[in-house]
PDB file of N, CA and C in Angstrom:
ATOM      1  N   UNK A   1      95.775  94.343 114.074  1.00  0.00           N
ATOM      2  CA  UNK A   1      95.511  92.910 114.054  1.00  0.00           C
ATOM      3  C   UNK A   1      96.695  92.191 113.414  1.00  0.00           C
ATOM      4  N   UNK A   2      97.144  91.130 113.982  1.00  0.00           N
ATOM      5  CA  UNK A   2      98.313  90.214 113.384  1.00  0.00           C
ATOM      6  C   UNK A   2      98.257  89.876 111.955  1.00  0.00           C
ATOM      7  N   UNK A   3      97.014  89.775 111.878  1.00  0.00           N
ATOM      8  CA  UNK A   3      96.376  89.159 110.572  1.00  0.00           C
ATOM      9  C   UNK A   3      96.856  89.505 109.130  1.00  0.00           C
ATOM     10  N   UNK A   4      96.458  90.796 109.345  1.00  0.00           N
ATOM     11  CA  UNK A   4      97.312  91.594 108.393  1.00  0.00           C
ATOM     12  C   UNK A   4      98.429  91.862 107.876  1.00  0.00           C
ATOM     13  N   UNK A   5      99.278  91.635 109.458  1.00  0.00           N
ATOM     14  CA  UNK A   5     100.517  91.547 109.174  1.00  0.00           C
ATOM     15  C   UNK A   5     101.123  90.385 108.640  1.00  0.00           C
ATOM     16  N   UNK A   6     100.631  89.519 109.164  1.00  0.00           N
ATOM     17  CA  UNK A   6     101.063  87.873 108.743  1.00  0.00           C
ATOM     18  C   UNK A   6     100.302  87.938 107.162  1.00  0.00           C
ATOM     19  N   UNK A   7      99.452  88.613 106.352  1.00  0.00           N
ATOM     20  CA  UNK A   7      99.135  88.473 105.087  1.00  0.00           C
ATOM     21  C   UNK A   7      99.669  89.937 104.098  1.00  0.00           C
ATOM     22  N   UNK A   8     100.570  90.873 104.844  1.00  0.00           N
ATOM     23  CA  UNK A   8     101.264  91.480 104.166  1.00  0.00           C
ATOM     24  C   UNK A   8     102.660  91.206 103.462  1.00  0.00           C
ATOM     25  N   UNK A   9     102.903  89.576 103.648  1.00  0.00           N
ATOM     26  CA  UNK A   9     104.167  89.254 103.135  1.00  0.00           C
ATOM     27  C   UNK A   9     103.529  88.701 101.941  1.00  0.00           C
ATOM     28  N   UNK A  10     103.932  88.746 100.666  1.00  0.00           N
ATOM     29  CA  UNK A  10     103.935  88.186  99.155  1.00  0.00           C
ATOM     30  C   UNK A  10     103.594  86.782  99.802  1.00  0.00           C
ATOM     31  N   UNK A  11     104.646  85.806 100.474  1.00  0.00           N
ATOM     32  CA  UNK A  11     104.821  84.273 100.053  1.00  0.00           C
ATOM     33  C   UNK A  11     103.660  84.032 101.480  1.00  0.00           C
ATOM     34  N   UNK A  12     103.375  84.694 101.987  1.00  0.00           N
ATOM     35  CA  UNK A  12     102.743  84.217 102.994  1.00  0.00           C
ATOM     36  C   UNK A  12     101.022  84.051 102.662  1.00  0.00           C
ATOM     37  N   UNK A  13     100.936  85.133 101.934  1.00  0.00           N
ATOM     38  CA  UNK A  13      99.944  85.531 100.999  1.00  0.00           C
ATOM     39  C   UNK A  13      99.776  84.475  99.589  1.00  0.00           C
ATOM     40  N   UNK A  14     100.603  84.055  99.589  1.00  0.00           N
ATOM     41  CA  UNK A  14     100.541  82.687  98.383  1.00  0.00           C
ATOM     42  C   UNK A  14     100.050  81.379  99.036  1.00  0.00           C
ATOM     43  N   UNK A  15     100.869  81.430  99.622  1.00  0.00           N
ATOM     44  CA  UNK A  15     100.582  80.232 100.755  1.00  0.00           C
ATOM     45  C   UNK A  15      99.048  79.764 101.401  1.00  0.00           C
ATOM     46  N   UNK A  16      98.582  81.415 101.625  1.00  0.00           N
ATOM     47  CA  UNK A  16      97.033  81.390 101.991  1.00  0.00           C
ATOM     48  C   UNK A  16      96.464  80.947 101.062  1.00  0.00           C
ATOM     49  N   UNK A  17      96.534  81.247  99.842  1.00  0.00           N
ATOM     50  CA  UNK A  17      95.875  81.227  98.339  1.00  0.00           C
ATOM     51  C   UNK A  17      95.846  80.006  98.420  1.00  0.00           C
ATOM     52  N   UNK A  18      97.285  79.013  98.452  1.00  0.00           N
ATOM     53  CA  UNK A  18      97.761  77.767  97.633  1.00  0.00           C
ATOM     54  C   UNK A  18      96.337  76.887  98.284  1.00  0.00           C
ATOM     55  N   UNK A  19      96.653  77.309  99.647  1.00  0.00           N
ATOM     56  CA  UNK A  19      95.841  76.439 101.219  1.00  0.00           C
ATOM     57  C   UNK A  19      93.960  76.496 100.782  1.00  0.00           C
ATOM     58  N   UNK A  20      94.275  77.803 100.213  1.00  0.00           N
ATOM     59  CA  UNK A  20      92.450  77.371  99.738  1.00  0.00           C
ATOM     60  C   UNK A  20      91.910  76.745  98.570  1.00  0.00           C
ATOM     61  N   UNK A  21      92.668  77.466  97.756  1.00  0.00           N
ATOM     62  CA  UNK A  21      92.546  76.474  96.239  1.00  0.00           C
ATOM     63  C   UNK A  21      93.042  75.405  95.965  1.00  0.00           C
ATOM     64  N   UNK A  22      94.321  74.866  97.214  1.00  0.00           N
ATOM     65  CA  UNK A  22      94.743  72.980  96.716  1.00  0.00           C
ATOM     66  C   UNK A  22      94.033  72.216  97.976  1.00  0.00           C
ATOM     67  N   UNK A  23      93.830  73.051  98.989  1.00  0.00           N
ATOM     68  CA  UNK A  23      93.545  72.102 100.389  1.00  0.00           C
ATOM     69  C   UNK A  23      95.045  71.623 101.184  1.00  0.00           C
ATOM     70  N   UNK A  24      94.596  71.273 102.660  1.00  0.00           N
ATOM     71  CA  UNK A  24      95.917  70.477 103.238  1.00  0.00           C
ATOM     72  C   UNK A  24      96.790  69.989 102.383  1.00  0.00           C
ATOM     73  N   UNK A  25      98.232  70.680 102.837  1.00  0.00           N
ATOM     74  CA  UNK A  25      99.504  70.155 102.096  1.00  0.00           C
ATOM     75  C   UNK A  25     100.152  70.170 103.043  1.00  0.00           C
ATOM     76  N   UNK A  26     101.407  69.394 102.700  1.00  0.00           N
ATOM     77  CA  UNK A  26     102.665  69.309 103.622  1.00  0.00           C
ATOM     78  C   UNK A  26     103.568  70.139 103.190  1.00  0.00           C
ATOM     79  N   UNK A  27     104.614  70.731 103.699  1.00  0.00           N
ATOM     80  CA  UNK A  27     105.370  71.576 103.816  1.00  0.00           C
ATOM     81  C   UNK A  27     106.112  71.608 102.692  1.00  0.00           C
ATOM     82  N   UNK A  28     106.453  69.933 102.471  1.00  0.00           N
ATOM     83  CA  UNK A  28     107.231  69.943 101.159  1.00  0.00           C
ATOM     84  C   UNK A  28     106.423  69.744  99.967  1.00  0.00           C
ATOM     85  N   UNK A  29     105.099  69.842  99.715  1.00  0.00           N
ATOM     86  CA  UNK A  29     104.189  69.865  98.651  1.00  0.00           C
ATOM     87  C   UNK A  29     104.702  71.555  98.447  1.00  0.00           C
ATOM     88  N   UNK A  30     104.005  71.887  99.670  1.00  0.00           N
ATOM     89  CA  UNK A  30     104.042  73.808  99.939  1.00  0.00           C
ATOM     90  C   UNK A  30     105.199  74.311  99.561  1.00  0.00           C
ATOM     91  N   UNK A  31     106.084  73.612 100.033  1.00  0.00           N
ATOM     92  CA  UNK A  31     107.196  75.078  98.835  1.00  0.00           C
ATOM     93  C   UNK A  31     107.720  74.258  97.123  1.00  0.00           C
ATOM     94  N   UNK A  32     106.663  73.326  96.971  1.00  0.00           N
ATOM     95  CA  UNK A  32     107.373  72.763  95.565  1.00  0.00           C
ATOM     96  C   UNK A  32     106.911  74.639  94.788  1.00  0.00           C
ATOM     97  N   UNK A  33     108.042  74.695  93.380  1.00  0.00           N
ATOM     98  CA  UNK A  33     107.799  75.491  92.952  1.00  0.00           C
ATOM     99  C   UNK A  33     107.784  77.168  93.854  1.00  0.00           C
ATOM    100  N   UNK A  34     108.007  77.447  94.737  1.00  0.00           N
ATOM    101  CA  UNK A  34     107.863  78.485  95.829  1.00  0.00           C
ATOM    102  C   UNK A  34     108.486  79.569  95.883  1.00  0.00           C
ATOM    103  N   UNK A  35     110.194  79.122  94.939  1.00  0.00           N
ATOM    104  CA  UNK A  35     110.900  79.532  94.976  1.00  0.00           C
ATOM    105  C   UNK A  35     111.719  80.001  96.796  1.00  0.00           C
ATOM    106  N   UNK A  36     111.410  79.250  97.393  1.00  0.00           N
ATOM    107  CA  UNK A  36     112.237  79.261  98.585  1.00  0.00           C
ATOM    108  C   UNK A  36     112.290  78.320  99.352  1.00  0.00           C
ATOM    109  N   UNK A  37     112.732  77.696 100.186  1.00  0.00           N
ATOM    110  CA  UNK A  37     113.380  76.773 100.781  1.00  0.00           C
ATOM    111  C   UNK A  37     111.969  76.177 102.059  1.00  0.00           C
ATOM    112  N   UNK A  38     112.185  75.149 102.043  1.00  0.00           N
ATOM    113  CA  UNK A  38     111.289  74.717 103.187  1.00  0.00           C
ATOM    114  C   UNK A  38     111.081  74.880 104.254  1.00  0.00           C
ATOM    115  N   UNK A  39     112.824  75.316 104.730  1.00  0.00           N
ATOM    116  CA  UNK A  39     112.720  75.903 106.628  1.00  0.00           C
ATOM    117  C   UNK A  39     111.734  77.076 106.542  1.00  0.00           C
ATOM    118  N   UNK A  40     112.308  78.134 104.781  1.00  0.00           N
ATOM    119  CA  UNK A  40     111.290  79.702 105.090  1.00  0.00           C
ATOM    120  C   UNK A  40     110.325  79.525 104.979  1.00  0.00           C
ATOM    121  N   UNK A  41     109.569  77.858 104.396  1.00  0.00           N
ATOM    122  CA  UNK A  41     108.179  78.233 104.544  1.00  0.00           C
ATOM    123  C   UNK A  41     107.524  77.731 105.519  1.00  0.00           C
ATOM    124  N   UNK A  42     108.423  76.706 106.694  1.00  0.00           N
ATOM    125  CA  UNK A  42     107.604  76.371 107.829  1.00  0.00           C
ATOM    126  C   UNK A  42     107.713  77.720 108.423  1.00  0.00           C
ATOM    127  N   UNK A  43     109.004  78.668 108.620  1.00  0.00           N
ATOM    128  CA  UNK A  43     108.569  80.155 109.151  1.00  0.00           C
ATOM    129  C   UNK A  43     107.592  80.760 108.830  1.00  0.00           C
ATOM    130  N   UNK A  44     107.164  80.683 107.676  1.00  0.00           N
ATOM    131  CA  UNK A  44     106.303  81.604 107.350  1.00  0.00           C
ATOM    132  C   UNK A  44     104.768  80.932 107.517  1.00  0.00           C
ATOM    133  N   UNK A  45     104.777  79.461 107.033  1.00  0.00           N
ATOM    134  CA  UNK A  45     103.719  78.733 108.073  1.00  0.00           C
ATOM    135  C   UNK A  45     103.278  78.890 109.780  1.00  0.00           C
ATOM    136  N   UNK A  46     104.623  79.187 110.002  1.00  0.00           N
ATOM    137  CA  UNK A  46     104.350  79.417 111.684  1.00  0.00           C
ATOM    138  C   UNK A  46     103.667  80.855 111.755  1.00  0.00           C
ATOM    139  N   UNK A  47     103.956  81.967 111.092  1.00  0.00           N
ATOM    140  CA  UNK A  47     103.811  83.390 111.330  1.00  0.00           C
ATOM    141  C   UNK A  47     101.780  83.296 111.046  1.00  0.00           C
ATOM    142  N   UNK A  48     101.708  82.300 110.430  1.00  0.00           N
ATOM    143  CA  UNK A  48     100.300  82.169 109.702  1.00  0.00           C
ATOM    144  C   UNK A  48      99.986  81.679 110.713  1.00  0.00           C
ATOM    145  N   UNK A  49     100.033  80.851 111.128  1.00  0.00           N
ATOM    146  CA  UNK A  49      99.451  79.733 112.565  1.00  0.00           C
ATOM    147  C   UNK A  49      99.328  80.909 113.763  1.00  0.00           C
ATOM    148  N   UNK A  50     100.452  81.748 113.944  1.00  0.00           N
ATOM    149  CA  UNK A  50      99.943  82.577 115.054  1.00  0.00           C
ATOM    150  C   UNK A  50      98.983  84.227 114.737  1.00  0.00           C
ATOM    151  N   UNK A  51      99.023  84.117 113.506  1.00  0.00           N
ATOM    152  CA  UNK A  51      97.894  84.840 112.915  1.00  0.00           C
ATOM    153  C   UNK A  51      96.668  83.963 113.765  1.00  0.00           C
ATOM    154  N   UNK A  52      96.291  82.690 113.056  1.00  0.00           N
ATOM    155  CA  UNK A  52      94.720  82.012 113.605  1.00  0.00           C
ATOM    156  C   UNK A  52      94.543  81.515 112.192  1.00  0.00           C
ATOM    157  N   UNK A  53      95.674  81.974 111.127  1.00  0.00           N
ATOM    158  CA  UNK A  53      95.220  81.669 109.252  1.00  0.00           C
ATOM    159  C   UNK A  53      95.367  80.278 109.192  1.00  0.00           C
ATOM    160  N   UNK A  54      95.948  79.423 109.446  1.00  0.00           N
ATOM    161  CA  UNK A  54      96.177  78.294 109.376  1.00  0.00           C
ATOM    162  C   UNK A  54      96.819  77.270 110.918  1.00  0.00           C
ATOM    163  N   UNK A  55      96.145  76.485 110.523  1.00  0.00           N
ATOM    164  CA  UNK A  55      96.581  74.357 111.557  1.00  0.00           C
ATOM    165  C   UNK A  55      97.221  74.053 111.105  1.00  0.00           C
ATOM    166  N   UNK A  56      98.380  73.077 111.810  1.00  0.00           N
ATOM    167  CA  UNK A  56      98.529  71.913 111.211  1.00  0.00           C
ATOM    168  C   UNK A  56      98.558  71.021 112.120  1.00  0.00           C
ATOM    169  N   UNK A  57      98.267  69.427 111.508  1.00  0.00           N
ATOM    170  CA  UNK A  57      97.988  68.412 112.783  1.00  0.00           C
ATOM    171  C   UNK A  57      99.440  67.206 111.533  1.00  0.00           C
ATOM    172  N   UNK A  58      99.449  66.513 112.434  1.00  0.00           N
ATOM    173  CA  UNK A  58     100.519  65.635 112.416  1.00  0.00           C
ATOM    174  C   UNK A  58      99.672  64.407 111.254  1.00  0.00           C
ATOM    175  N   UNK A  59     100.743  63.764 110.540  1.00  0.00           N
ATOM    176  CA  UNK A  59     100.128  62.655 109.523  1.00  0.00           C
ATOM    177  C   UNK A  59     101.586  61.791 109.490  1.00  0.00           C
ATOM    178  N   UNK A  60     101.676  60.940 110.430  1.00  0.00           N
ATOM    179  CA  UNK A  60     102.613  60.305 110.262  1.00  0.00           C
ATOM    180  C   UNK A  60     104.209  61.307 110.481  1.00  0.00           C
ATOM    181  N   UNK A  61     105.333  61.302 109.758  1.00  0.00           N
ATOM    182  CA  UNK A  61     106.028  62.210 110.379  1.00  0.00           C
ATOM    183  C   UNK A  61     106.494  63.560 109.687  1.00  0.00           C
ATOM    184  N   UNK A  62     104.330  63.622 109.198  1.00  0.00           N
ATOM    185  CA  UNK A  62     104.983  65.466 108.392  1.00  0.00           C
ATOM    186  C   UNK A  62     103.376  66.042 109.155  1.00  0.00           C
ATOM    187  N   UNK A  63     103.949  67.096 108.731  1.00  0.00           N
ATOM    188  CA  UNK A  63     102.847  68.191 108.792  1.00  0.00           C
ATOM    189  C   UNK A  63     101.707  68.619 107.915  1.00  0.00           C
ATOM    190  N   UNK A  64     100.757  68.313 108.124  1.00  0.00           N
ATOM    191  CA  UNK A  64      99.615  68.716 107.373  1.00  0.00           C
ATOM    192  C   UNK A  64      99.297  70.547 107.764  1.00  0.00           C
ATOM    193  N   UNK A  65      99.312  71.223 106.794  1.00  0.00           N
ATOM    194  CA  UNK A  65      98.807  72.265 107.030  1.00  0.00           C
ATOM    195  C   UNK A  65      97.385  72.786 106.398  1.00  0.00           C
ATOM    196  N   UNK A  66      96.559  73.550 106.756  1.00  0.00           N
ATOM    197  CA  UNK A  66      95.233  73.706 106.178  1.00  0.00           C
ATOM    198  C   UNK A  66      94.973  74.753 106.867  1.00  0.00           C
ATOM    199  N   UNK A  67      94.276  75.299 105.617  1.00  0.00           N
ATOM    200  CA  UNK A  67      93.329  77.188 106.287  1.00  0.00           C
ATOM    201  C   UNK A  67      92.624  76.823 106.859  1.00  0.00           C
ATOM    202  N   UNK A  68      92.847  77.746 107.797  1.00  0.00           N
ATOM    203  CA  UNK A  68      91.647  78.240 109.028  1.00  0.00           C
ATOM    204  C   UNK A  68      90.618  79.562 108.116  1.00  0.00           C
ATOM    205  N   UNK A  69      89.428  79.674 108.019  1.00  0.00           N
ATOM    206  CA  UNK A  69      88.707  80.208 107.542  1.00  0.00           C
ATOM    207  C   UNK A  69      88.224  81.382 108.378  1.00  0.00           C
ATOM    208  N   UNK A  70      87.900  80.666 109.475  1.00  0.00           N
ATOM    209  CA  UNK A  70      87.032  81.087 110.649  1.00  0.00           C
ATOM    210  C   UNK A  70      87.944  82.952 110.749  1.00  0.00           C
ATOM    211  N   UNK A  71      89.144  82.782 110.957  1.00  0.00           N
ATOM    212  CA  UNK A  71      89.611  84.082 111.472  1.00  0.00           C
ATOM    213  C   UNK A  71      89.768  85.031 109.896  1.00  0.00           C
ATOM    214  N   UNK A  72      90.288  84.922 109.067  1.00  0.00           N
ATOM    215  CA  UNK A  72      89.815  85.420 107.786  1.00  0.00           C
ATOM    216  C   UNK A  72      88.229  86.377 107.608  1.00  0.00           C
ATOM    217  N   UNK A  73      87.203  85.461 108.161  1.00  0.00           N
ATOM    218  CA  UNK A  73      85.912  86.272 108.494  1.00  0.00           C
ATOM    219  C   UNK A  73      85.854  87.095 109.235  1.00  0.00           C
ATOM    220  N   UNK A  74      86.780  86.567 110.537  1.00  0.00           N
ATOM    221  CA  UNK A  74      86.738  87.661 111.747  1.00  0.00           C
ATOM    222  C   UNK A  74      87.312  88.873 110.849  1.00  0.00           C
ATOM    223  N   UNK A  75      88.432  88.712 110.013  1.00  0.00           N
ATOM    224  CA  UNK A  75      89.092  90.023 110.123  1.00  0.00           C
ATOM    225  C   UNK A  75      88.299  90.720 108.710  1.00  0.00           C
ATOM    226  N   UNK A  76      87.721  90.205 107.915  1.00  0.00           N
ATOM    227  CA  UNK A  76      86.415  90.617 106.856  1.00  0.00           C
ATOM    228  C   UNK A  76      85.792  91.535 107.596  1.00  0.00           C
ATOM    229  N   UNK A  77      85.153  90.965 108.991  1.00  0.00           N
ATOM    230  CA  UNK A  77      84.225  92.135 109.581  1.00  0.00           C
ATOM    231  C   UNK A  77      84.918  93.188 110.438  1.00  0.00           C
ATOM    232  N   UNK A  78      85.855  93.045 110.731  1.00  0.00           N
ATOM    233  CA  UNK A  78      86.549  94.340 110.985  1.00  0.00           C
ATOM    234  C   UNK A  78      86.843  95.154 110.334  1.00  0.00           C
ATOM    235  N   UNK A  79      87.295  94.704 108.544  1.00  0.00           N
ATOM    236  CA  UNK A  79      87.699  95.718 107.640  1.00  0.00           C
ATOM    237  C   UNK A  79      86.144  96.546 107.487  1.00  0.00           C
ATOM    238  N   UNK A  80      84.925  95.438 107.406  1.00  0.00           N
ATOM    239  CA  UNK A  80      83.222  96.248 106.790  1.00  0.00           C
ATOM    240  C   UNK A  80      83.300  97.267 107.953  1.00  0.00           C
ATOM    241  N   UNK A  81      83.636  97.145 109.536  1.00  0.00           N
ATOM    242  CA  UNK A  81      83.520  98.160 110.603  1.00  0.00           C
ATOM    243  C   UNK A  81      84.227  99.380 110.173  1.00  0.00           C
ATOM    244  N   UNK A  82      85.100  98.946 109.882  1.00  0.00           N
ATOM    245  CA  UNK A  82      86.514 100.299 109.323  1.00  0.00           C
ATOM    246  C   UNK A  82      85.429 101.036 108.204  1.00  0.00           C
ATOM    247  N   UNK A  83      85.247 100.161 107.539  1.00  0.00           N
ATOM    248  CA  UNK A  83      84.551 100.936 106.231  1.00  0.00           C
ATOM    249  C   UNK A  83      83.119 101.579 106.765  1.00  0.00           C
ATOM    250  N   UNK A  84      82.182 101.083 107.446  1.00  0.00           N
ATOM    251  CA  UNK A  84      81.416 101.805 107.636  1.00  0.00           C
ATOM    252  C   UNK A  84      81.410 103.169 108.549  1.00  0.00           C
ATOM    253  N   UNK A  85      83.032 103.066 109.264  1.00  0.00           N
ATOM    254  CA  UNK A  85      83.288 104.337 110.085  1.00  0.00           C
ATOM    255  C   UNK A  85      83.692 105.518 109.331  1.00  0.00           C
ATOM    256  N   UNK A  86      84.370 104.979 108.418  1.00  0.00           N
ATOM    257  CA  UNK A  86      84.898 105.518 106.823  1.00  0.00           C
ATOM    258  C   UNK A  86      84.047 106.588 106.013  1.00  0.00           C
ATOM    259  N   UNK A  87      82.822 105.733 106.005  1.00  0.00           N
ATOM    260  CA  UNK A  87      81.636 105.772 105.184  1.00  0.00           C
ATOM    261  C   UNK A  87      80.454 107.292 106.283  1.00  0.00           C
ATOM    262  N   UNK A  88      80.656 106.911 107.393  1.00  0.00           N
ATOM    263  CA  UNK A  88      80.155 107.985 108.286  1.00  0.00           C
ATOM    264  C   UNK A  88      80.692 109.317 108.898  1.00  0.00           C
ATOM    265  N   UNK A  89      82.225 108.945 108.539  1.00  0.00           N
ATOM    266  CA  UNK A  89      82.818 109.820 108.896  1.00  0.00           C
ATOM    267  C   UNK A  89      83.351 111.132 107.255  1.00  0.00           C
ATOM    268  N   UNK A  90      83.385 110.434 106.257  1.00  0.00           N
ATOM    269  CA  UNK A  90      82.840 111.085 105.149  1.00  0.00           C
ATOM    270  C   UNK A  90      81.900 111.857 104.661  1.00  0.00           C
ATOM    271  N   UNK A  91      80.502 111.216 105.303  1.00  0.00           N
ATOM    272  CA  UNK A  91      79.068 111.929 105.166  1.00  0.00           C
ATOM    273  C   UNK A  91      79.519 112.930 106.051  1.00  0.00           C
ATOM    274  N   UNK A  92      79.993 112.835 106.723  1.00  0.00           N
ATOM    275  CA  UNK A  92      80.288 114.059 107.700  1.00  0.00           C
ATOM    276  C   UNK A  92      80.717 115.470 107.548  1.00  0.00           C
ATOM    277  N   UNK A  93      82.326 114.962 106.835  1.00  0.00           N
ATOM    278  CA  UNK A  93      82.681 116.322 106.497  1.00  0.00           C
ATOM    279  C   UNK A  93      81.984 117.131 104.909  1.00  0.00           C
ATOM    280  N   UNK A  94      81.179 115.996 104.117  1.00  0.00           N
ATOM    281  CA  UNK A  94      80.596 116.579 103.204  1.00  0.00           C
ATOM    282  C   UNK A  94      79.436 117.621 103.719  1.00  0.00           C
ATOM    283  N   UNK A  95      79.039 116.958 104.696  1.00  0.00           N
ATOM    284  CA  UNK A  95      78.008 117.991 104.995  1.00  0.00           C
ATOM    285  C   UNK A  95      78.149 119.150 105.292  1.00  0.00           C
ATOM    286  N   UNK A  96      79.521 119.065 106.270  1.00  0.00           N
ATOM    287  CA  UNK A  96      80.341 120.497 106.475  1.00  0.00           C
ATOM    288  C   UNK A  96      80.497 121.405 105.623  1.00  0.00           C
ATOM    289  N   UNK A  97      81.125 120.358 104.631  1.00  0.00           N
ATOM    290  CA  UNK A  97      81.875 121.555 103.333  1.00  0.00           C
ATOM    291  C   UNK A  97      80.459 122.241 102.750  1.00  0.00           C
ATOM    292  N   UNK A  98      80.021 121.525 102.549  1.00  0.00           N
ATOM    293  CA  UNK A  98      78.427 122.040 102.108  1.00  0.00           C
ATOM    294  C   UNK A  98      77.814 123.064 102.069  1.00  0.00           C
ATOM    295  N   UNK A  99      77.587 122.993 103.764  1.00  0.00           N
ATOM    296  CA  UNK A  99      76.909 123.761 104.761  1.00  0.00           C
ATOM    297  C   UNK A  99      77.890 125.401 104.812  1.00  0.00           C
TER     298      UNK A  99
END
Protein backbone atom coordinates (compact mmCIF):
# COMPACT_ATOMS: atom_id res chain seq x y z
CA UNK A 1 0.00 0.00 0.00
CA UNK A 2 1.36 3.61 -0.85
CA UNK A 3 0.27 4.59 2.41
CA UNK A 4 2.89 3.34 4.19
CA UNK A 5 5.24 4.34 2.11
CA UNK A 6 4.22 7.93 1.92
CA UNK A 7 4.17 7.66 6.09
CA UNK A 8 7.58 6.00 6.28
CA UNK A 9 9.35 9.32 5.76
CA UNK A 10 10.08 11.25 9.33
CA UNK A 11 8.77 14.82 7.79
CA UNK A 12 6.00 13.33 6.03
CA UNK A 13 4.97 11.67 9.15
CA UNK A 14 5.12 15.12 10.98
CA UNK A 15 3.24 16.70 8.61
CA UNK A 16 0.38 14.04 9.13
CA UNK A 17 0.63 14.73 12.89
CA UNK A 18 0.91 18.70 12.40
CA UNK A 19 -2.52 18.23 9.88
CA UNK A 20 -4.39 16.55 12.75
CA UNK A 21 -3.48 18.32 15.77
CA UNK A 22 -3.38 22.11 14.08
CA UNK A 23 -6.04 21.48 11.21
CA UNK A 24 -5.80 23.04 7.48
CA UNK A 25 -2.58 24.94 6.94
CA UNK A 26 -0.87 26.44 4.13
CA UNK A 27 2.30 25.35 3.01
CA UNK A 28 4.04 28.20 4.44
CA UNK A 29 2.37 27.82 8.00
CA UNK A 30 3.54 23.91 7.27
CA UNK A 31 7.09 24.22 7.02
CA UNK A 32 7.36 27.22 9.67
CA UNK A 33 9.83 25.63 12.08
CA UNK A 34 10.20 22.22 9.75
CA UNK A 35 13.47 22.62 9.30
CA UNK A 36 13.19 22.39 5.46
CA UNK A 37 12.27 24.45 2.77
CA UNK A 38 8.79 24.88 1.32
CA UNK A 39 9.30 23.43 -2.28
CA UNK A 40 10.33 19.93 0.07
CA UNK A 41 7.30 20.25 1.76
CA UNK A 42 4.86 20.83 -1.12
CA UNK A 43 6.86 17.45 -2.37
CA UNK A 44 6.26 15.81 0.35
CA UNK A 45 2.61 17.23 0.55
CA UNK A 46 2.17 15.90 -2.90
CA UNK A 47 3.60 12.25 -1.99
CA UNK A 48 0.73 12.49 0.87
CA UNK A 49 -2.05 13.59 -1.56
CA UNK A 50 -1.26 10.57 -3.75
CA UNK A 51 -1.20 8.37 -0.74
CA UNK A 52 -5.31 9.56 -0.26
CA UNK A 53 -3.53 11.20 3.41
CA UNK A 54 -4.27 14.53 2.58
CA UNK A 55 -6.44 17.61 0.08
CA UNK A 56 -5.79 20.59 -0.67
CA UNK A 57 -8.34 23.10 -2.17
CA UNK A 58 -7.34 26.60 -3.18
CA UNK A 59 -7.97 29.89 -0.69
CA UNK A 60 -7.22 32.69 -2.64
CA UNK A 61 -3.60 32.21 -4.03
CA UNK A 62 -2.33 29.45 -1.50
CA UNK A 63 -3.03 26.13 -0.69
CA UNK A 64 -4.97 24.86 2.02
CA UNK A 65 -3.95 21.49 3.00
CA UNK A 66 -5.96 19.13 5.43
CA UNK A 67 -6.03 15.30 6.47
CA UNK A 68 -7.92 13.02 4.83
CA UNK A 69 -8.96 10.58 7.61
CA UNK A 70 -11.04 8.36 5.61
CA UNK A 71 -7.87 6.41 4.04
CA UNK A 72 -5.82 6.27 7.39
CA UNK A 73 -8.92 3.90 8.51
CA UNK A 74 -8.76 2.10 5.36
CA UNK A 75 -5.20 1.28 6.02
CA UNK A 76 -6.01 0.64 10.16
CA UNK A 77 -8.10 -2.24 8.79
CA UNK A 78 -5.70 -3.73 6.74
CA UNK A 79 -2.97 -3.65 9.37
CA UNK A 80 -6.14 -5.53 12.11
CA UNK A 81 -6.38 -8.14 8.73
CA UNK A 82 -2.51 -8.62 8.79
CA UNK A 83 -2.77 -9.08 12.47
CA UNK A 84 -5.47 -11.38 12.63
CA UNK A 85 -3.66 -13.60 9.86
CA UNK A 86 -0.67 -13.20 12.21
CA UNK A 87 -2.68 -14.18 15.11
CA UNK A 88 -4.01 -17.52 13.16
CA UNK A 89 -1.21 -18.35 11.64
CA UNK A 90 0.68 -18.48 15.11
CA UNK A 91 -2.07 -20.61 16.79
CA UNK A 92 -1.01 -22.74 14.19
CA UNK A 93 2.39 -23.57 14.45
CA UNK A 94 1.93 -23.68 18.33
CA UNK A 95 -0.21 -26.36 17.96
CA UNK A 96 2.31 -28.14 15.86
CA UNK A 97 5.14 -27.69 18.12
CA UNK A 98 2.94 -29.06 20.74
CA UNK A 99 1.52 -31.85 19.17
Amino acid sequence: MPIFAALGDETRLALVRRLCASGPASVSRLSEGAGVTRQAISKHLQVLAEAGLVRSRRDGRESIWEFEPDRLEEAHRALDAIAREWDLALGRLKRFVED
